[in-house]
Structure formats: structure tokens, C-alpha cells
C-alpha atoms as a PDB file:
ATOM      1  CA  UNK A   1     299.115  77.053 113.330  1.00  0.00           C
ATOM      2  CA  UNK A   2     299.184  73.854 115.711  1.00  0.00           C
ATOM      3  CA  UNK A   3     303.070  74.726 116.699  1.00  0.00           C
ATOM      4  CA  UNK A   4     301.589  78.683 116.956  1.00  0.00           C
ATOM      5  CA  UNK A   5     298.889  77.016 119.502  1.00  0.00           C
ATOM      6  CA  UNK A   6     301.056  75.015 121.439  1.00  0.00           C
ATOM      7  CA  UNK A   7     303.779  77.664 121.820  1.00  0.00           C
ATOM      8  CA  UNK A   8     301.190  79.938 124.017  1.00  0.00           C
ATOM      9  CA  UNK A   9     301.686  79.611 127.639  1.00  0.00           C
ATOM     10  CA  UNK A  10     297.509  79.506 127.607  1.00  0.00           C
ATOM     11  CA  UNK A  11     298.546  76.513 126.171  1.00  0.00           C
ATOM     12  CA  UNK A  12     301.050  75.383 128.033  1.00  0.00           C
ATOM     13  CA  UNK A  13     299.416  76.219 131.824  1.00  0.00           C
ATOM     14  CA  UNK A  14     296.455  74.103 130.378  1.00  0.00           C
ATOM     15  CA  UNK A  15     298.301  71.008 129.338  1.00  0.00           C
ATOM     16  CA  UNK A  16     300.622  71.638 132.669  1.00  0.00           C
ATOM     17  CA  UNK A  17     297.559  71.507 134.883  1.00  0.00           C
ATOM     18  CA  UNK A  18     295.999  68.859 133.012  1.00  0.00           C
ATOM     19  CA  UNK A  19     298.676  66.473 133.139  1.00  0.00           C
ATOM     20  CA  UNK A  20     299.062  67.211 137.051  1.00  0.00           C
ATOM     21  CA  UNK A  21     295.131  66.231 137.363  1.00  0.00           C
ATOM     22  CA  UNK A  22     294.444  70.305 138.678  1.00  0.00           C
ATOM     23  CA  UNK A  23     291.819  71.491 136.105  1.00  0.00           C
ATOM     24  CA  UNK A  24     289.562  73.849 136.802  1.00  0.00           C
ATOM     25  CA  UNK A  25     285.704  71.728 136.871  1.00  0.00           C
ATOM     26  CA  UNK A  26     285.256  75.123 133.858  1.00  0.00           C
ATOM     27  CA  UNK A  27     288.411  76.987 132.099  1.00  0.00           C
ATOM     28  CA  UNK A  28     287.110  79.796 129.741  1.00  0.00           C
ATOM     29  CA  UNK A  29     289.954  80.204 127.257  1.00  0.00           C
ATOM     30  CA  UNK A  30     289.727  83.782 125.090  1.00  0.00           C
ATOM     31  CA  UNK A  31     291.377  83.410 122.577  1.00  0.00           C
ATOM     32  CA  UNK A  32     290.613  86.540 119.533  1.00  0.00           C
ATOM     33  CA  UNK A  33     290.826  84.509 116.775  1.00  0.00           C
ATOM     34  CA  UNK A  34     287.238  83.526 115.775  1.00  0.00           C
ATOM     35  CA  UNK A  35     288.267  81.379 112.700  1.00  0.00           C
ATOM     36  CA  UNK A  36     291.121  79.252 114.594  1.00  0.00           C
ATOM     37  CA  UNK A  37     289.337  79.126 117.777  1.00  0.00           C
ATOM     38  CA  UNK A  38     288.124  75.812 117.851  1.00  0.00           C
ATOM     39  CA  UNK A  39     291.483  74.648 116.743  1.00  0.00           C
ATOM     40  CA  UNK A  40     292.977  76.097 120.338  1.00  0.00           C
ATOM     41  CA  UNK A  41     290.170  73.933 121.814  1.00  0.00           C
ATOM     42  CA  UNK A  42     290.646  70.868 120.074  1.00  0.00           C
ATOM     43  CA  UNK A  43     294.483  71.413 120.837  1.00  0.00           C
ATOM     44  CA  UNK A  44     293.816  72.150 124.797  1.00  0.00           C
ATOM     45  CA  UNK A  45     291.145  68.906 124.738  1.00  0.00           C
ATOM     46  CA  UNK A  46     293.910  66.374 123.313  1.00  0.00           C
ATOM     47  CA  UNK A  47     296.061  67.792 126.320  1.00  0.00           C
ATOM     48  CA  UNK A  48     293.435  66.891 128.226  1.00  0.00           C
ATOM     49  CA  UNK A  49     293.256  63.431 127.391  1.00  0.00           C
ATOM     50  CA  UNK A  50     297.055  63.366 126.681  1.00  0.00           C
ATOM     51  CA  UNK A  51     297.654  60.223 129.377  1.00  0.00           C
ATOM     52  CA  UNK A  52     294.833  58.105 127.703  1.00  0.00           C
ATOM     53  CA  UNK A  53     296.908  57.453 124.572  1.00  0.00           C
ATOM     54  CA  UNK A  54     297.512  58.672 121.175  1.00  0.00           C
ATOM     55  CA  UNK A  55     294.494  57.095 119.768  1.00  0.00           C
ATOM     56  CA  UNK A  56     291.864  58.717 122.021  1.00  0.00           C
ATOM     57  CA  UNK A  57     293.924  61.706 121.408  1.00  0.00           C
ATOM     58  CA  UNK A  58     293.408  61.292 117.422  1.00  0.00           C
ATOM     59  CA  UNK A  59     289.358  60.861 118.139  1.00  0.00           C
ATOM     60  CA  UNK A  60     289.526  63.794 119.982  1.00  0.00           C
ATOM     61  CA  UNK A  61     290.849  66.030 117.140  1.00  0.00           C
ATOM     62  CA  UNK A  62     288.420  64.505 114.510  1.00  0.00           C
ATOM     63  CA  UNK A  63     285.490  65.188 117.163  1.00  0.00           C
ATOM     64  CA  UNK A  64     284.209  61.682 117.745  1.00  0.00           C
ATOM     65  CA  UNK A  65     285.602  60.641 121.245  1.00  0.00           C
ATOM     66  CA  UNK A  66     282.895  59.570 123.508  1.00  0.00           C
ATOM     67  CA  UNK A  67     284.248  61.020 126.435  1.00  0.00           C
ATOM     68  CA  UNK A  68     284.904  64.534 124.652  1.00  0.00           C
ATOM     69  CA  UNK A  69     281.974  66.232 123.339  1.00  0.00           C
ATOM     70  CA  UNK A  70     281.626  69.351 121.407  1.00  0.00           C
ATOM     71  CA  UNK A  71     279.494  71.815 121.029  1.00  0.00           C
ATOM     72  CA  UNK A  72     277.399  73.059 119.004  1.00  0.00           C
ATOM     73  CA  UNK A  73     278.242  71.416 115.927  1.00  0.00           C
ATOM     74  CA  UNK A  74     280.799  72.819 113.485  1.00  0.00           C
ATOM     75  CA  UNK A  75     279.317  76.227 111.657  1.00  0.00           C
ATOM     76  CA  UNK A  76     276.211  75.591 114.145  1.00  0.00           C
ATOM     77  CA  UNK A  77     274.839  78.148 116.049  1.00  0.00           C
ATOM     78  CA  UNK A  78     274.827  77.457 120.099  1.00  0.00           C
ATOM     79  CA  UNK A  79     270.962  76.232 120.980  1.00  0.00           C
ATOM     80  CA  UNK A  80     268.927  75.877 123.897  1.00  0.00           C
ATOM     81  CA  UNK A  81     268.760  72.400 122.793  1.00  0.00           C
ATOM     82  CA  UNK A  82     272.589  72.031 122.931  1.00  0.00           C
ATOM     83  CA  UNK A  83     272.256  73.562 126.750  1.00  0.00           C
ATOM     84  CA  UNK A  84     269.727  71.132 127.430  1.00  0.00           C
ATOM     85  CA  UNK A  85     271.670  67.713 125.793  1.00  0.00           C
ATOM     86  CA  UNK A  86     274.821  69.364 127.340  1.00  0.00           C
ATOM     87  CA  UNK A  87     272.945  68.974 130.985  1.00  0.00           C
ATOM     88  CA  UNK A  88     272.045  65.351 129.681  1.00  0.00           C
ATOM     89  CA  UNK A  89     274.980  63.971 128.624  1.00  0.00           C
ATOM     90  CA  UNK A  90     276.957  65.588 132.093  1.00  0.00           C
ATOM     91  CA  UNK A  91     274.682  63.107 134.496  1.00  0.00           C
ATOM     92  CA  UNK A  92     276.185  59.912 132.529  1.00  0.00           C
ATOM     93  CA  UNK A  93     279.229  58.420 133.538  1.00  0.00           C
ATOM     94  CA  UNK A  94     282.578  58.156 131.074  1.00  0.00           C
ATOM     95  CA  UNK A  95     282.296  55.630 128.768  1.00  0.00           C
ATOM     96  CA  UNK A  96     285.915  54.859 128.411  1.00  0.00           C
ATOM     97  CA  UNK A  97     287.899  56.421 131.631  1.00  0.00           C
ATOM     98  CA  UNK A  98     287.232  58.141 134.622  1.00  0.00           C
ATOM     99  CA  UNK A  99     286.595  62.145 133.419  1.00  0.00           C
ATOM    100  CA  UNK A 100     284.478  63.569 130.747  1.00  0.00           C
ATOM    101  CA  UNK A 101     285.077  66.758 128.792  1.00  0.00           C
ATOM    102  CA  UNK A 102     282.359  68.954 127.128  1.00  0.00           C
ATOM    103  CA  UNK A 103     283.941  71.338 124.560  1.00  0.00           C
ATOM    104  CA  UNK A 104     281.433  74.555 124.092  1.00  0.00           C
ATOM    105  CA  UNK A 105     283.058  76.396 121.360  1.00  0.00           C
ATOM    106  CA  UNK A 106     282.069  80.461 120.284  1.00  0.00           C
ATOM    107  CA  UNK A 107     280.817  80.500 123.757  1.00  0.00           C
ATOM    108  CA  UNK A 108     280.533  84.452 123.603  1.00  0.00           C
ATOM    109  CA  UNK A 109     277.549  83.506 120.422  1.00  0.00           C
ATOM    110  CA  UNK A 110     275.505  81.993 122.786  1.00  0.00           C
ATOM    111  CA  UNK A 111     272.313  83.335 123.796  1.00  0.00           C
ATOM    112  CA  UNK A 112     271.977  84.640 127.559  1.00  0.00           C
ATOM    113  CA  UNK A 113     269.030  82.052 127.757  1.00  0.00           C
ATOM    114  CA  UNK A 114     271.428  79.421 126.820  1.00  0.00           C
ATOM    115  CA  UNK A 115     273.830  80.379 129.019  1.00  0.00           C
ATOM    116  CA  UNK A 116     271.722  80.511 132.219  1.00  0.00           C
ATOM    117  CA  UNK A 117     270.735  76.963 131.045  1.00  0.00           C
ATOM    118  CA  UNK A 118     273.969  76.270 132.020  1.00  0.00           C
ATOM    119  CA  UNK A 119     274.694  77.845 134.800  1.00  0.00           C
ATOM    120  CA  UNK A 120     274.018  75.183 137.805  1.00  0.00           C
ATOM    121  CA  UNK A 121     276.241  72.200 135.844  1.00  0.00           C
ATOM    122  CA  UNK A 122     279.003  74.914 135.474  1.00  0.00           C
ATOM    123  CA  UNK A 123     278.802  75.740 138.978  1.00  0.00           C
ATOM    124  CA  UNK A 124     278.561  71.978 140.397  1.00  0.00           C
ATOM    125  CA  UNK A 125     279.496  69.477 137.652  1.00  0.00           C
ATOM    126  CA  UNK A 126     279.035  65.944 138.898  1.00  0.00           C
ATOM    127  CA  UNK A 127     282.180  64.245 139.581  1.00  0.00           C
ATOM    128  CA  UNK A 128     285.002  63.716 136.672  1.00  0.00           C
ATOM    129  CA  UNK A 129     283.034  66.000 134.377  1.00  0.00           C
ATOM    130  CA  UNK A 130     284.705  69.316 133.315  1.00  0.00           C
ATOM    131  CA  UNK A 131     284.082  71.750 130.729  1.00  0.00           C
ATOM    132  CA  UNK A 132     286.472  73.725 128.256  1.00  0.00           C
ATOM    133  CA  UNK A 133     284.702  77.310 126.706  1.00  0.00           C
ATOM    134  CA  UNK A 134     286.087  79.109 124.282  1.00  0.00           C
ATOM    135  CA  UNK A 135     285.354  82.700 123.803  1.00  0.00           C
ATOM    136  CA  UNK A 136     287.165  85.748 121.599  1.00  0.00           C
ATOM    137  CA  UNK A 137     286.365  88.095 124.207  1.00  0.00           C
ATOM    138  CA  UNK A 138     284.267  88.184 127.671  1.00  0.00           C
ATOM    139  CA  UNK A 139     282.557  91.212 126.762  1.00  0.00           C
ATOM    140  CA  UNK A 140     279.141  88.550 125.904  1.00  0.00           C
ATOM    141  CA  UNK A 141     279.401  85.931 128.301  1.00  0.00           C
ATOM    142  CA  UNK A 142     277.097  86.549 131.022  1.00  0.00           C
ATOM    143  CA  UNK A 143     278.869  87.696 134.548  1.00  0.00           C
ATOM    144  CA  UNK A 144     277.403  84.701 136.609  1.00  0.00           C
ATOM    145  CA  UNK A 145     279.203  82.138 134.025  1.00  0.00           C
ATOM    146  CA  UNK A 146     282.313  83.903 134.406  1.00  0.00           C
ATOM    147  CA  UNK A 147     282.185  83.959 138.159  1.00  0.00           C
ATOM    148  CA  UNK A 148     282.217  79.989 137.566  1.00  0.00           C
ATOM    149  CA  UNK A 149     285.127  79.585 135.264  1.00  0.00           C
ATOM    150  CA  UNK A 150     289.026  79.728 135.808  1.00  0.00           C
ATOM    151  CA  UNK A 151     289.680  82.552 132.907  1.00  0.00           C
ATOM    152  CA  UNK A 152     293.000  81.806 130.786  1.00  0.00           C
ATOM    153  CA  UNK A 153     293.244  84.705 128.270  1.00  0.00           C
ATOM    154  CA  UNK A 154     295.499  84.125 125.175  1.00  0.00           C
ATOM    155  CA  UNK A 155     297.597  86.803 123.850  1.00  0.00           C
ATOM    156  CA  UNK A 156     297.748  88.106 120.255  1.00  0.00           C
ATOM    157  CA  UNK A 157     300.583  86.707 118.258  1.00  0.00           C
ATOM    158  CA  UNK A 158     303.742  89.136 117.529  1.00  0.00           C
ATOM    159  CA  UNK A 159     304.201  90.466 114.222  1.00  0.00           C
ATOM    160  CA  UNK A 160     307.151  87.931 113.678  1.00  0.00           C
ATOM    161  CA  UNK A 161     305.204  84.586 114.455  1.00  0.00           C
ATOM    162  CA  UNK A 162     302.517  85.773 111.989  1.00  0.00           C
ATOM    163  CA  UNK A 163     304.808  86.307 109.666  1.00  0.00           C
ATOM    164  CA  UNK A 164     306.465  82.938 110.211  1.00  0.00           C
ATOM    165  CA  UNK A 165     302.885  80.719 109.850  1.00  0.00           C
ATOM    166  CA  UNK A 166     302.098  82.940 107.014  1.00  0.00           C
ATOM    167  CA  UNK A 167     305.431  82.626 105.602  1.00  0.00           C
ATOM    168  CA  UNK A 168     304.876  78.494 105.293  1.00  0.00           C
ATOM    169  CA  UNK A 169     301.090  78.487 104.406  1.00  0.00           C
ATOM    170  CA  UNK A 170     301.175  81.385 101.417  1.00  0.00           C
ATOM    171  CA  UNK A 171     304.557  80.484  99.968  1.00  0.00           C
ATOM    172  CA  UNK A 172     305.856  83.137  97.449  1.00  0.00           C
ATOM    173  CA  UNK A 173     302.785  85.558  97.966  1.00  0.00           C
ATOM    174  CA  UNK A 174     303.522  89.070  97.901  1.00  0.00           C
ATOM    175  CA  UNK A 175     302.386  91.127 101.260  1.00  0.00           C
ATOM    176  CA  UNK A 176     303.110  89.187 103.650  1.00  0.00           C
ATOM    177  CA  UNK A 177     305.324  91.269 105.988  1.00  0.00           C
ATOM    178  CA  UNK A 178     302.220  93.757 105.209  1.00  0.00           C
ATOM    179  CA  UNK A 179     300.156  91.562 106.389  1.00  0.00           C
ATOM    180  CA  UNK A 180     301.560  90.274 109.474  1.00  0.00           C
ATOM    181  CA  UNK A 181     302.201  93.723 110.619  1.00  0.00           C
ATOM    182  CA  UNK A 182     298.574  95.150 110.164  1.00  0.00           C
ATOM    183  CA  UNK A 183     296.262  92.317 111.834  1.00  0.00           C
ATOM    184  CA  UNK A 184     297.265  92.931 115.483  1.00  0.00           C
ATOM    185  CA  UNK A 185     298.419  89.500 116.003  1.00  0.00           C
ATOM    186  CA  UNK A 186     295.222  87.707 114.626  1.00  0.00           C
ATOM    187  CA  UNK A 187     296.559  85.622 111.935  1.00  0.00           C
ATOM    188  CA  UNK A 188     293.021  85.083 110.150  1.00  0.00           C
ATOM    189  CA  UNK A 189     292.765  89.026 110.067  1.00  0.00           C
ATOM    190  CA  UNK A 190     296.180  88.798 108.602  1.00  0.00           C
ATOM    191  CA  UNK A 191     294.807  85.689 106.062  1.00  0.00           C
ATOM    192  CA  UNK A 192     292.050  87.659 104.836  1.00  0.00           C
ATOM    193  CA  UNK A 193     294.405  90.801 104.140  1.00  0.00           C
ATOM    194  CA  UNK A 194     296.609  88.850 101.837  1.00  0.00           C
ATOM    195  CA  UNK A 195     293.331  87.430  99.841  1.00  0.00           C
ATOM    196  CA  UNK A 196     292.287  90.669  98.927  1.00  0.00           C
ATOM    197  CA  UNK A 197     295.666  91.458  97.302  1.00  0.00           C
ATOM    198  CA  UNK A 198     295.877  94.867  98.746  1.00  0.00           C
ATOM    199  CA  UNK A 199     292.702  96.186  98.123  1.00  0.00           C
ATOM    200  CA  UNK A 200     292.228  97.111 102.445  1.00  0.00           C
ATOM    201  CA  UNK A 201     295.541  98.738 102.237  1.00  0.00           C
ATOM    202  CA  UNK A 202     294.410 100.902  99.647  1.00  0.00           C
ATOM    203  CA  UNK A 203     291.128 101.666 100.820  1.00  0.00           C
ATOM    204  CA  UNK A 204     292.738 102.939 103.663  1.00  0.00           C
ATOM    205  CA  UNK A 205     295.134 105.452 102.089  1.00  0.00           C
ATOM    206  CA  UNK A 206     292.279 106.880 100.696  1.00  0.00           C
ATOM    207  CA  UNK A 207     290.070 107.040 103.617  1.00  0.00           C
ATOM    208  CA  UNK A 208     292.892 109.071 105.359  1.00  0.00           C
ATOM    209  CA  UNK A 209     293.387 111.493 102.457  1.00  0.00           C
ATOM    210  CA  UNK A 210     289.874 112.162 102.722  1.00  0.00           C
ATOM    211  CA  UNK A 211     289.214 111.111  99.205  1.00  0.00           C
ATOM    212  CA  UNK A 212     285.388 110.637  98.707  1.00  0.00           C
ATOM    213  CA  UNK A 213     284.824 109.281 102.243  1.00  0.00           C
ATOM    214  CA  UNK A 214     281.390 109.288 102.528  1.00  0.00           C
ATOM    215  CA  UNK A 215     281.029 106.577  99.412  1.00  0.00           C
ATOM    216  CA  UNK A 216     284.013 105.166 100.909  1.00  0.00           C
ATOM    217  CA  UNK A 217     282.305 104.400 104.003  1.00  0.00           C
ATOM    218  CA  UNK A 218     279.136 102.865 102.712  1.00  0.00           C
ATOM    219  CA  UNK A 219     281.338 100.178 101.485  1.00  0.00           C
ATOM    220  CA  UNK A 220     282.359  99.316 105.346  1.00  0.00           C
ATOM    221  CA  UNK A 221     280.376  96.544 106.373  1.00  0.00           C
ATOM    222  CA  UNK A 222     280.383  93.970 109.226  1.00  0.00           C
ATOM    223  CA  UNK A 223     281.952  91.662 106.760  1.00  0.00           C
ATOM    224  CA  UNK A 224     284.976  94.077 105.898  1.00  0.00           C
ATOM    225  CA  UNK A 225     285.072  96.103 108.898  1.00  0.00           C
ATOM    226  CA  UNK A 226     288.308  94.260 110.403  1.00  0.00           C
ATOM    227  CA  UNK A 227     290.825  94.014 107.310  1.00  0.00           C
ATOM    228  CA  UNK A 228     289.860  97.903 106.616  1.00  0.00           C
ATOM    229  CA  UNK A 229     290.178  98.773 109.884  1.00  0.00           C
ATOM    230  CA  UNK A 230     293.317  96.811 110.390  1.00  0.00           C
ATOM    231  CA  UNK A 231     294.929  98.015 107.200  1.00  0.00           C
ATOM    232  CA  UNK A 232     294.087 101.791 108.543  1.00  0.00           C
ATOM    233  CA  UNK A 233     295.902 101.182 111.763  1.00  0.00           C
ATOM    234  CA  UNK A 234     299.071 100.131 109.720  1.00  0.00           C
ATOM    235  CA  UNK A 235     298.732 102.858 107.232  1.00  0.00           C
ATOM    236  CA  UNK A 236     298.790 105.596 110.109  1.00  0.00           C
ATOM    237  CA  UNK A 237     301.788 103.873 111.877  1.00  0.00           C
ATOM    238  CA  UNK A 238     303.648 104.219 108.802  1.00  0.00           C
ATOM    239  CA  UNK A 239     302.445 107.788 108.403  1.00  0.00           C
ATOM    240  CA  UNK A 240     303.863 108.244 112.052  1.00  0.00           C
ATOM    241  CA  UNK A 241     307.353 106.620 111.237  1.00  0.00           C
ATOM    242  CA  UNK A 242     307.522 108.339 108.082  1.00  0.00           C
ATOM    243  CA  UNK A 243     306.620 111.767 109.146  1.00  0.00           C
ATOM    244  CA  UNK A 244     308.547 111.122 112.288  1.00  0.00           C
ATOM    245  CA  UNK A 245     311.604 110.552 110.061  1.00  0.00           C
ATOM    246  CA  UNK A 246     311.999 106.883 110.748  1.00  0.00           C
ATOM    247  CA  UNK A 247     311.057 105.446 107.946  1.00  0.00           C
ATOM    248  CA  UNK A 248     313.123 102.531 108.381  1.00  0.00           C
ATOM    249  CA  UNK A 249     310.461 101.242 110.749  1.00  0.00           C
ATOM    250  CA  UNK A 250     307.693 101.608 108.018  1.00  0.00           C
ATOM    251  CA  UNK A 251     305.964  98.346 106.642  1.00  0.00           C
ATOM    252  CA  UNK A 252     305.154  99.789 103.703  1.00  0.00           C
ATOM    253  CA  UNK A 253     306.880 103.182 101.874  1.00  0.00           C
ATOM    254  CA  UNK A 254     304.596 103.449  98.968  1.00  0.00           C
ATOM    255  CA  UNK A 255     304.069 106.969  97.268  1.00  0.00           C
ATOM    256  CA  UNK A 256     300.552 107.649  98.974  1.00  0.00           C
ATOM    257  CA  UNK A 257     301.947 107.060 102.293  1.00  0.00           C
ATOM    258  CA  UNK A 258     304.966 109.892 101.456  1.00  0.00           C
ATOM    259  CA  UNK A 259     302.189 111.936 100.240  1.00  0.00           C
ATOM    260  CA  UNK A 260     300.211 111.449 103.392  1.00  0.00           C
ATOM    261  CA  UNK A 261     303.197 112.206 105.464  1.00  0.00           C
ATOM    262  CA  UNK A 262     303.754 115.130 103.847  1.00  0.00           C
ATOM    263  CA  UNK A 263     300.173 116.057 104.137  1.00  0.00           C
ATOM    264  CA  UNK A 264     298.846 115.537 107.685  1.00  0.00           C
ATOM    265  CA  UNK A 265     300.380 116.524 110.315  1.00  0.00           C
ATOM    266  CA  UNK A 266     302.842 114.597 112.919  1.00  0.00           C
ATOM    267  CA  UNK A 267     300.842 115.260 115.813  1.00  0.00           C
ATOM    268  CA  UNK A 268     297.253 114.810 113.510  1.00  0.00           C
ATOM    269  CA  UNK A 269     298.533 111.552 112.663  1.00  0.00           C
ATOM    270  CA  UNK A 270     299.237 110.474 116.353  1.00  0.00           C
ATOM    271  CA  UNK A 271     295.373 111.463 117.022  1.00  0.00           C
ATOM    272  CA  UNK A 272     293.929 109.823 114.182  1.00  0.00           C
ATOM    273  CA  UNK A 273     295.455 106.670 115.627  1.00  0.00           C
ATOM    274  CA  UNK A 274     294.336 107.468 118.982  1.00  0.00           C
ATOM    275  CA  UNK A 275     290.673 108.102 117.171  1.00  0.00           C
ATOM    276  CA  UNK A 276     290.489 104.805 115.127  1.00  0.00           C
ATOM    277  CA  UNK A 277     291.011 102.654 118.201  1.00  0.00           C
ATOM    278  CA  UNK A 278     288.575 104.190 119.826  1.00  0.00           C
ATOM    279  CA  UNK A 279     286.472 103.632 116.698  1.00  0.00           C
ATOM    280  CA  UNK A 280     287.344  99.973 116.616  1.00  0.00           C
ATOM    281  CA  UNK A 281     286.103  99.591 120.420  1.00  0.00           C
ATOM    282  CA  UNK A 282     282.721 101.109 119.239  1.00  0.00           C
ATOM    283  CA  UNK A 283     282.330  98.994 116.716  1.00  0.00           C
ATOM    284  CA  UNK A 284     282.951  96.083 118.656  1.00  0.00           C
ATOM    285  CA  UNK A 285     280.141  97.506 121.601  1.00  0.00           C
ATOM    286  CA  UNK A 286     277.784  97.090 118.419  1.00  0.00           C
ATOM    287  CA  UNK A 287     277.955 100.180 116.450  1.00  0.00           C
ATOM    288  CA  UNK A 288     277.607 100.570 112.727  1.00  0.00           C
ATOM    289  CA  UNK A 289     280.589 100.300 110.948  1.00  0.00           C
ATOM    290  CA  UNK A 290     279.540 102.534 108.357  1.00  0.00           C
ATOM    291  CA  UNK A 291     278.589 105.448 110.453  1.00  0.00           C
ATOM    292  CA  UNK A 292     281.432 104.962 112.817  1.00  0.00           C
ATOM    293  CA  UNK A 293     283.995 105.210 110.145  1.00  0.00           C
ATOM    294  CA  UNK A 294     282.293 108.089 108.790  1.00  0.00           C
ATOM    295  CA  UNK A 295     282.490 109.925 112.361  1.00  0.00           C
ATOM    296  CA  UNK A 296     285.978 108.391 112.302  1.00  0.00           C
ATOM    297  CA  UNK A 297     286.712 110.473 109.510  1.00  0.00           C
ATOM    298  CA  UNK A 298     285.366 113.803 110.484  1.00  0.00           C
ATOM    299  CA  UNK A 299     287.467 113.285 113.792  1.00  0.00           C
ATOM    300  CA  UNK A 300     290.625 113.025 111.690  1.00  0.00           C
ATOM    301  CA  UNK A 301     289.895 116.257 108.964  1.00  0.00           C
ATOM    302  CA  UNK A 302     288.917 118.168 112.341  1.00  0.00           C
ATOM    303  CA  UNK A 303     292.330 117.100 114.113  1.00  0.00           C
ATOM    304  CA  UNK A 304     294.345 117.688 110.482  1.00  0.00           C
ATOM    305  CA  UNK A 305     292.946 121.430 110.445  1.00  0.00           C
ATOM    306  CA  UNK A 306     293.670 121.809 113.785  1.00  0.00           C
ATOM    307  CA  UNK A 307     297.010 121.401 113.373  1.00  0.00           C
ATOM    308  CA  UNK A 308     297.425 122.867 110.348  1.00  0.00           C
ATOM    309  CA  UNK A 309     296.753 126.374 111.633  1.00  0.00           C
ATOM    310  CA  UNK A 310     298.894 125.775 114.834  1.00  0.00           C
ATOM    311  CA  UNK A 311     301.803 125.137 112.342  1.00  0.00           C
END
């Protein structure tokens, strides 16, 4: 995951403009991967500190430089108390060298009242002080702390360099290419999709069939939500391929997605597609899971009938 990391040009522009001494005083990195976020942090703050030496560069990875500080603590939520030691800690000078960085990590969890805490040491640091956030999205982080940060998105891995990590770290497991090809480049999404041995995957070829849906759906929680979702985007692109006639592009060619193929419609399949991202952006705008899949799937048996009579 490191090599992944490193391999960005996020990444890359980071460490480039760190070793030339041209850091923005604030960088907000979004990255989309909630579980390895803090990893792309860690990775960026060791670039940061990359000309003090490779053993300031090993306390910053185990979180105990005194010149690197991170925030809140790991599997912490972000506090007005953090905001407030965060202020602090920025008026004293480096212990060890000449610039201080404050990692704030799952910056897009904090609070609005946390963030405005912020605001004025974001905007006017005192001297050799920076600060690295890390977000998944900017969606949450208030418009007045994004005004003050140099924004350096990260793109979602391809299908291939998911496959590669996952092909190292789940040696022999079955599902990978699955996998890799379902989580949208997010390799935790793609993680938790092999752990559940196919169970998304399945869910999701019945969810399209139309299969008990409504019982279906009640089982869609915040907790699930991604893998099913992500498993339902990779089931309808194989529908596509496969009623498109290229199933040589399909992920998977099991018998339910022939028997979907044969069953909905080319141009119903391209819709429900078109519906469940638009599902997946509701969701992520705070709307129940539940009831948006359920909507999700009267969408896609209105669009199936549709086309079924134009045929």
C-alpha cells in the first residue's frame, strides 16, 4: 500500500514541493480511502521531514516526533479540545529544527465548531509551522477552511493496481479480480468485498432481479452500504457487456448474470447504472441507505417495463 501511496503524483507534487522548501503554510489532501487515509498522511509527513534524516523520519511514522503532531488520536474523534491544544502547541517553537508540522487526520469528521476554532492559525500560522489535512471528500469541510488550504486531490486507484496490492496481501484468495474491479479504485472497499466471500456480489444479483427487494433492502445499512453498492455497480457492468455481446470484458460470467442479461433489457441496464450512481451520491448527501436502495429499485423495475413494451 506504501509503494501504491508513493506512486500518486498527490504524492509525488507533495514530496517535490517539500523537498524544494515551497509548501503550502495548509495542503488539504482528499484522498477517498477512509481506512488508509492516515497512512497517505503519515507517508506525505515523512516527505516532509525527508532532509532531517531517516531517524526523525522513523518517529514520524510511529507518531512520536516532537516536531510532527497528529491529530486527534488514532480511532479518536476530532475535539474542540484538539482545536484548542492544536492552537497551543502552533505558538511554540520546533523543538528539534526550524518547521513544525501538525497532522489533522479525517478532517471532513470534524465538527464545524472545531473547524472555525481553527480557522485564524490556518489562515496565518506563525512562522515554520504548517499543517497537513486529510479529508475523503470536501463536501464537510467548511468553505472558509478550504479558502485557506492548497487542495491536492488524490485519484482512485485503477482496477490493475488494486489488483496488484491485493494480489500480494490475500495470496491464493479467490475473487480478487472481482474485487478489484467492483470498489472503484478504493482498495479497502475492495478488502472488505473479498472478506465477505461473495456474499455483496450476490446480494446484488438479487436486488437487480427484483427478488424480494423490500427485505433485501432492510438489510442495507450504513455499515454495508458501500460493498453492496459497489458489488451492484459491477454486476450491471457485466450485465451491459454481456447483453451488449462482449462478454469478454465481463468480471464475472456466472449463470445469474446470463440470466439477468437475458432478462433486462440493454438499454434498462444502461439506466439502472445511470440510477445507482445517482443513488450512491444521495446516500453520500446523507440519505438512508435503506430507503434509497428501495427507490433505487423501483427506478430500475419502472425502466425494465419500459423497455420491455418498446421491444
Amino acid at each position: 500500500m506504501k509503494t501504491l501511496i508513493r506512486n500518486t503524483s498527490a504524492y509525488r507534487r507533495f514530496a517535490a514541493d517539500a523537498r524544494e522548501g515551497r509548501c503550502a503554510h495548509t495542503t488539504l489532501i482528499l484522498f477517498p480511502d477512509e481506512k488508509y487515509l492516515r497512512l497517505f498522511l503519515t507517508e506525505c509527513a515523512m516527505a516532509f521531514f525527508e532532509d532531517a534524516g531517516a531517524r526523525v523520519q522513523s518517529l514520524v511514522e510511529k507518531e512520536c516526533f516532537s516536531d510532527c503532531l497528529f491529530f486527534p488520536a488514532k480511532d479518536a474523534k476530532f475535539t474542540v479540545d484538539d482545536a484548542a491544544r492544536i492552537v497551543d502547541e502552533s505558538l511554540l517553537r520546533p523543538i528539534e529544527g526550524t518547521k513544525k508540522l501538525f497532522v489533522l487526520d479525517a478532517f471532513s469528521n470534524a465538527a464545524p465548531l472545531v473547524q472555525n476554532k481553527l480557522l485564524k492559525v490556518l489562515e496565518e500560522p506563525p512562522a515554520g509551522v504548517y499543517f497537513l489535512l486529510g479529508a475523503v471528500s470536501d463536501h464537510a469541510v467548511l468553505p472558509t477552511v478550504l479558502s485557506r488550504a492548497m487542495k491536492i486531490s488524490v485519484e482512485p486507484f485503477s482496477e490493475n493496481e488494486v489488483e496488484e496490492v491485493l494480489s500480494r496481501t490475500h495470496v491464493g484468495e479467490k475473487g480478487v479480480r472481482e474485487a478489484a474491479a467492483a470498489c472503484g479504485g478504493i482498495v479497502s472497499d475492495a478488502e472488505a468485498l473479498l472478506e465477505d466471500g461473495g456474499e455483496d456480489f450476490a446480494l446484488a444479483e438479487k436486488f437487480l432481479s427484483g427478488e424480494e427487494v423490500e427485505a433485501l433492502c432492510r438489510t442495507i445499512t450504513d455499515k454495508n452500504c458501500k460493498t453492496f453498492f459497489a458489488a451492484l455497480r459491477l454486476v450491471e457492468r457485466d450485465v451491459i457487456f454481456y447483453a451488449a455481446g462482449q462478454k469478454k470484458y465481463c468480471a464475472r460470467t456466472t449463470p445469474a448474470i446470463q440470466a439477468l442479461a437475458t432478462a433486462i433489457p440493454l438499454g434498462a441496464a444502461v439506466s439502472a447504472a445511470e440510477f445507482t450512481a445517482a443513488a450512491e451520491r444521495d446516500i453520500k448527501f446523507n440519505a438512508n441507505p435503506s430507503q434509497a436502495a428501495l427507490s433505487l429499485s423501483v427506478r430500475i423495475r419502472e425502466e425494465i417495463s419500459k423497455w420491455q413494451k418498446l421491444l
